[in-house]
Protein backbone atom coordinates (compact mmCIF):
# COMPACT_ATOMS: atom_id res chain seq x y z
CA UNK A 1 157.13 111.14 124.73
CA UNK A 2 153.73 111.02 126.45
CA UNK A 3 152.97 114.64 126.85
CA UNK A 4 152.18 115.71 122.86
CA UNK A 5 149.07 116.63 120.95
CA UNK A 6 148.01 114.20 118.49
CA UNK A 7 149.18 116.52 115.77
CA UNK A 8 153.17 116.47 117.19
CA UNK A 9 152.80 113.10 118.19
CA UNK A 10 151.76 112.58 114.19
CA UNK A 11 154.99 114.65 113.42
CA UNK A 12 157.21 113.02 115.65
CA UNK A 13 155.87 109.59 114.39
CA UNK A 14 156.93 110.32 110.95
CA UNK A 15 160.75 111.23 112.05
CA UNK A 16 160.65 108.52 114.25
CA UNK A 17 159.69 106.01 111.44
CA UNK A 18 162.61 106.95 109.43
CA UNK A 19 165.34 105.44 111.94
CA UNK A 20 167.65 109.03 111.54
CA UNK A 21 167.03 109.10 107.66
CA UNK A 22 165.70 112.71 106.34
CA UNK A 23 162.43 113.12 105.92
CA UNK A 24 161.01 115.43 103.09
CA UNK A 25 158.95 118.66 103.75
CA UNK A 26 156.62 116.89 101.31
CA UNK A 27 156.41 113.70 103.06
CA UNK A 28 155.54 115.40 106.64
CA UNK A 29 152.94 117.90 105.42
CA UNK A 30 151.56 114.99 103.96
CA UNK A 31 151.42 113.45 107.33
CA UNK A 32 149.77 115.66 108.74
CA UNK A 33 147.52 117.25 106.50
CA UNK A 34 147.15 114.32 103.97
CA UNK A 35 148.29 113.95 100.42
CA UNK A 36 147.58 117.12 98.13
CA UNK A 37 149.15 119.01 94.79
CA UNK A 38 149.81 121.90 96.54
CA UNK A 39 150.27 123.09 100.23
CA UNK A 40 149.40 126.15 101.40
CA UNK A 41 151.59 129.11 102.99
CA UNK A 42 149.43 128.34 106.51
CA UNK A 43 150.19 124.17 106.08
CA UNK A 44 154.03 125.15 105.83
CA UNK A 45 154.03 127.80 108.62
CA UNK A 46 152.16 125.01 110.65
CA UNK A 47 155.01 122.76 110.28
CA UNK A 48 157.85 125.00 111.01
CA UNK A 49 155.78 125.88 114.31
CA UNK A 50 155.18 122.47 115.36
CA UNK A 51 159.24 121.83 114.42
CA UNK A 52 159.68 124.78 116.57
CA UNK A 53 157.63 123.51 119.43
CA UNK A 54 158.89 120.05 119.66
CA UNK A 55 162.36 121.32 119.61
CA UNK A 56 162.47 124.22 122.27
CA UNK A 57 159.57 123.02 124.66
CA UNK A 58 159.45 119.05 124.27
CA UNK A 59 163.34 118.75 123.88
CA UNK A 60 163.51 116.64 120.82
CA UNK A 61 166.34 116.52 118.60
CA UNK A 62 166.10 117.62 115.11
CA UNK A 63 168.02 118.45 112.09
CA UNK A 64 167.04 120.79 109.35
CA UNK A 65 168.48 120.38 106.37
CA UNK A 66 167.80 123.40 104.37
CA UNK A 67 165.27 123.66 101.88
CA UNK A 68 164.71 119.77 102.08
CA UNK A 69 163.37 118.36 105.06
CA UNK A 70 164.34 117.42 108.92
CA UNK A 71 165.78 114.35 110.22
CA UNK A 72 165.78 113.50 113.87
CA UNK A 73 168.22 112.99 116.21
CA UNK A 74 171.78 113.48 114.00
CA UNK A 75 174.71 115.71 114.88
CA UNK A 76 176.06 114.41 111.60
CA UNK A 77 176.38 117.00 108.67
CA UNK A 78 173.53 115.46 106.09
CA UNK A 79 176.30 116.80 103.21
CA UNK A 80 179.65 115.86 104.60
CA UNK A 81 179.42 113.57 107.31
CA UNK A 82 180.90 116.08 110.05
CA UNK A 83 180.08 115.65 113.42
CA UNK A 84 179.10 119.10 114.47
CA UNK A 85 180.02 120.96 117.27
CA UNK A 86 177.02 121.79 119.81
């Protein structure tokens, strides 16, 4: 991946790190906008746009696991361990 920002290529860094594993909202706001108490509404929207962008317009692989975090690159449920359909 050659052709990202620095701010996706921070994002994509972090899921990359974690070898398939999820990764907590948490641990990638704090990523990219450094450790704090509380986020803001903006820092979240930024991350589900970035999410957004590297999926639909960089092609990347990514999981969502609802009200958690993402993981990168897994067709595997997170829950059950189903392979789902595409």
């Amino acid at each position: 991946m050659t052709d990202l920002t620095a701010t996706e290529r921070r994002l994509y860094g972090a899921l990359y790190a974690a070898d398939g594993a999820l990764v907590t909202r948490r641990e990638l706001l704090a990523v990219l906008f450094g450790e704090q108490a509380n986020y803001t509404v903006a820092d979240k929207a930024d991350l589900r746009s970035l999410i957004y962008h590297l999926r639909h317009f960089k092609g990347v692989e990514i999981t969502n696991v609802k009200g958690v975090g993402y993981m990168l690159g897994n067709k595997r449920c997170p829950t059950c361990g189903q392979v789902r359909p595409r």
